[in-house]
C-alpha atoms as a PDB file:
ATOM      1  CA  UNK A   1     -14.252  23.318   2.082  1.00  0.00           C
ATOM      2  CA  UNK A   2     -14.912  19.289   2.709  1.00  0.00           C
ATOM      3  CA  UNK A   3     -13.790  16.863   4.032  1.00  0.00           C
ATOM      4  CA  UNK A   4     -12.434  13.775   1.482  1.00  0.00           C
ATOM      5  CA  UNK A   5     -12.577  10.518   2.574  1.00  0.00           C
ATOM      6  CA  UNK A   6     -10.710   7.810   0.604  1.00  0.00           C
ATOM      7  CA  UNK A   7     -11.699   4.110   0.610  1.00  0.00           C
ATOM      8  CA  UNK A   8      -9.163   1.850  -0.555  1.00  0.00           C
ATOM      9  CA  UNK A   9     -10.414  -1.959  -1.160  1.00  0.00           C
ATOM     10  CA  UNK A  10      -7.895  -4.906  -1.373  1.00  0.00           C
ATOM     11  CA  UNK A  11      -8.433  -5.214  -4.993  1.00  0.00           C
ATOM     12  CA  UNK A  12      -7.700  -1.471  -5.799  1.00  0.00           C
ATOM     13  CA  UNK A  13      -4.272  -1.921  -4.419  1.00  0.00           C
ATOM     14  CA  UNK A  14      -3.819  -4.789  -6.892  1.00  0.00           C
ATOM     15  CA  UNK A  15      -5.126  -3.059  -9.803  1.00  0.00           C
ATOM     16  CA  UNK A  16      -3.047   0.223  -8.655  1.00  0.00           C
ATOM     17  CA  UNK A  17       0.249  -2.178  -8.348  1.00  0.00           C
ATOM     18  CA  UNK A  18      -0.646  -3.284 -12.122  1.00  0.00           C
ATOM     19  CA  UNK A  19      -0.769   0.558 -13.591  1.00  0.00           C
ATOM     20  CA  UNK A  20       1.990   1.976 -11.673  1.00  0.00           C
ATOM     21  CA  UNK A  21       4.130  -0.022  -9.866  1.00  0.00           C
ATOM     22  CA  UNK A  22       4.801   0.626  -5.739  1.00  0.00           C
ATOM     23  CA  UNK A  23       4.486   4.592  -6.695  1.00  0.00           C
ATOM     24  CA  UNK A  24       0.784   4.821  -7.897  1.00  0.00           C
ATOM     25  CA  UNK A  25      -0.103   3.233  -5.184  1.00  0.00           C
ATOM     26  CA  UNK A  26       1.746   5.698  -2.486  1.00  0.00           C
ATOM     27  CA  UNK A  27       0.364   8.438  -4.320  1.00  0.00           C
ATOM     28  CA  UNK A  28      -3.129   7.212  -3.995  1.00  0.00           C
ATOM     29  CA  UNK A  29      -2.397   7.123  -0.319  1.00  0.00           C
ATOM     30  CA  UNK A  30      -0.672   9.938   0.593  1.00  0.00           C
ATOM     31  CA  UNK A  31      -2.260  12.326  -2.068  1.00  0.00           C
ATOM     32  CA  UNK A  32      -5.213  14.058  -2.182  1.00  0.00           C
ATOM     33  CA  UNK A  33      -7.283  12.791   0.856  1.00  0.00           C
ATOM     34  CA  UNK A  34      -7.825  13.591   4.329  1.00  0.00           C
ATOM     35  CA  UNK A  35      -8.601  10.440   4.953  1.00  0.00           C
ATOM     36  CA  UNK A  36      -8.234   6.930   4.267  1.00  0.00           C
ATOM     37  CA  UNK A  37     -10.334   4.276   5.097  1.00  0.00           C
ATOM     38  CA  UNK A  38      -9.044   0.349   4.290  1.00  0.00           C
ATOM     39  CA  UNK A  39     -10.566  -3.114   3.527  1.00  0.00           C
ATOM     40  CA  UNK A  40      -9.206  -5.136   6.181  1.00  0.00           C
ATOM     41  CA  UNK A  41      -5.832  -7.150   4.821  1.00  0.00           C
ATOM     42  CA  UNK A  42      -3.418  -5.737   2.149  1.00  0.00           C
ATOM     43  CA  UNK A  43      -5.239  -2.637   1.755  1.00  0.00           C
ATOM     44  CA  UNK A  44      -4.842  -2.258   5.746  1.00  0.00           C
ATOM     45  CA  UNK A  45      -1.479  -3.675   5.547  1.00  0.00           C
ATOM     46  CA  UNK A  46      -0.507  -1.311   2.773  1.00  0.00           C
ATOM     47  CA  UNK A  47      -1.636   1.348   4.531  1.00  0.00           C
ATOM     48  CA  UNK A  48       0.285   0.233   7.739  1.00  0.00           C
ATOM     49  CA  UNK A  49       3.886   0.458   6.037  1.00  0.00           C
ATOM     50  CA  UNK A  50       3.632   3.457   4.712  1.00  0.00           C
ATOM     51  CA  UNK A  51       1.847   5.638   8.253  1.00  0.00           C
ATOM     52  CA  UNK A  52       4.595   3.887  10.229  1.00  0.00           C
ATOM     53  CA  UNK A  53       7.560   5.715  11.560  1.00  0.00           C
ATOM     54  CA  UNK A  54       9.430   2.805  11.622  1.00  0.00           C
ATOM     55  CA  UNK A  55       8.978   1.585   8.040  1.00  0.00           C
ATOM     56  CA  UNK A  56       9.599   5.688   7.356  1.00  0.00           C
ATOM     57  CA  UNK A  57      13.238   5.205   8.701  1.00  0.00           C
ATOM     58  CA  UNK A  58      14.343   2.254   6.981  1.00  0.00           C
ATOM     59  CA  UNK A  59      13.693   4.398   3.779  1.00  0.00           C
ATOM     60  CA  UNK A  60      11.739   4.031   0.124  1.00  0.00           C
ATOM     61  CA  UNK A  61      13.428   0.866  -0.627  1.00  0.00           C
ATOM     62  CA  UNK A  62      12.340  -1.176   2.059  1.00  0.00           C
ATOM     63  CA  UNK A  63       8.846   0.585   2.007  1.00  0.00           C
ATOM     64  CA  UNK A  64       8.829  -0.305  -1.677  1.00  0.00           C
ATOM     65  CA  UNK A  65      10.296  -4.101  -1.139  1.00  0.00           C
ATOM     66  CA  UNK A  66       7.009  -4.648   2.109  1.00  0.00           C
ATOM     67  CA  UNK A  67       4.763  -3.404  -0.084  1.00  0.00           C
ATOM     68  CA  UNK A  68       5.671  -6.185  -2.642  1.00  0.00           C
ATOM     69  CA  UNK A  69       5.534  -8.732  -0.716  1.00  0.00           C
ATOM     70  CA  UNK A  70       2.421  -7.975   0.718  1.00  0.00           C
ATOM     71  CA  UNK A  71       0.770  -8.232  -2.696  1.00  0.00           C
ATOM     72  CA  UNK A  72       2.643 -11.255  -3.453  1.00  0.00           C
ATOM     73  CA  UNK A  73       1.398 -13.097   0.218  1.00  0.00           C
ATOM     74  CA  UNK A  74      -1.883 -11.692  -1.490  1.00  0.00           C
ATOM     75  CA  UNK A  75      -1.680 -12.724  -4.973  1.00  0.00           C
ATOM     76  CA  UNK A  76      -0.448 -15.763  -3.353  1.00  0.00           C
ATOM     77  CA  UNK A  77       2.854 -15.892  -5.241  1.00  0.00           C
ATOM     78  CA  UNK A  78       5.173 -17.706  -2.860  1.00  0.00           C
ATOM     79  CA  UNK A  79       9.001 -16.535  -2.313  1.00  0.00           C
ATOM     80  CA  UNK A  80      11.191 -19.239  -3.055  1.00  0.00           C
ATOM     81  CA  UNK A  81      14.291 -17.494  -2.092  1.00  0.00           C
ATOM     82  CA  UNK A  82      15.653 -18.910   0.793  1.00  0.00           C
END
């Protein structure tokens, strides 16, 4: 049996945000791997919000909402909402 390693770039978080939504990309990291290693930015960032305990307790919906604006600060698409 091996070990998988999973590298997950800042652009492969983009393109999995633009097949699947928030989901595809959770499943990519949490799924299959034993482990994951990240570009440094989103793909780090990403990564961050969903391993923390923290972000685990405020639930999916706020996981899902970070994740979001991550890509948007990345993309960057600026929140207007005030």
């Amino acid at each position: 049996m091996g070990f998988h390693k999973r590298h997950v770039d800042n652009d492969q978080v983009i393109r999995l945000y633009e097949d699947g939504g928030v989901q595809r990309i959770i499943d990519w990291y949490t799924t299959g791997a034993d482990a994951i290693i990240t570009e440094a930015g989103l793909a780090t960032e990403v990564g961050s919000v969903l391993s923390d305990n923290e972000w685990n307790i405020m639930g999916i919906q706020t996981q899902h909402a970070e994740i979001i604006k991550l890509i948007q600060k990345h993309l960057g698409i600026i929140d207007t909402k005030k």
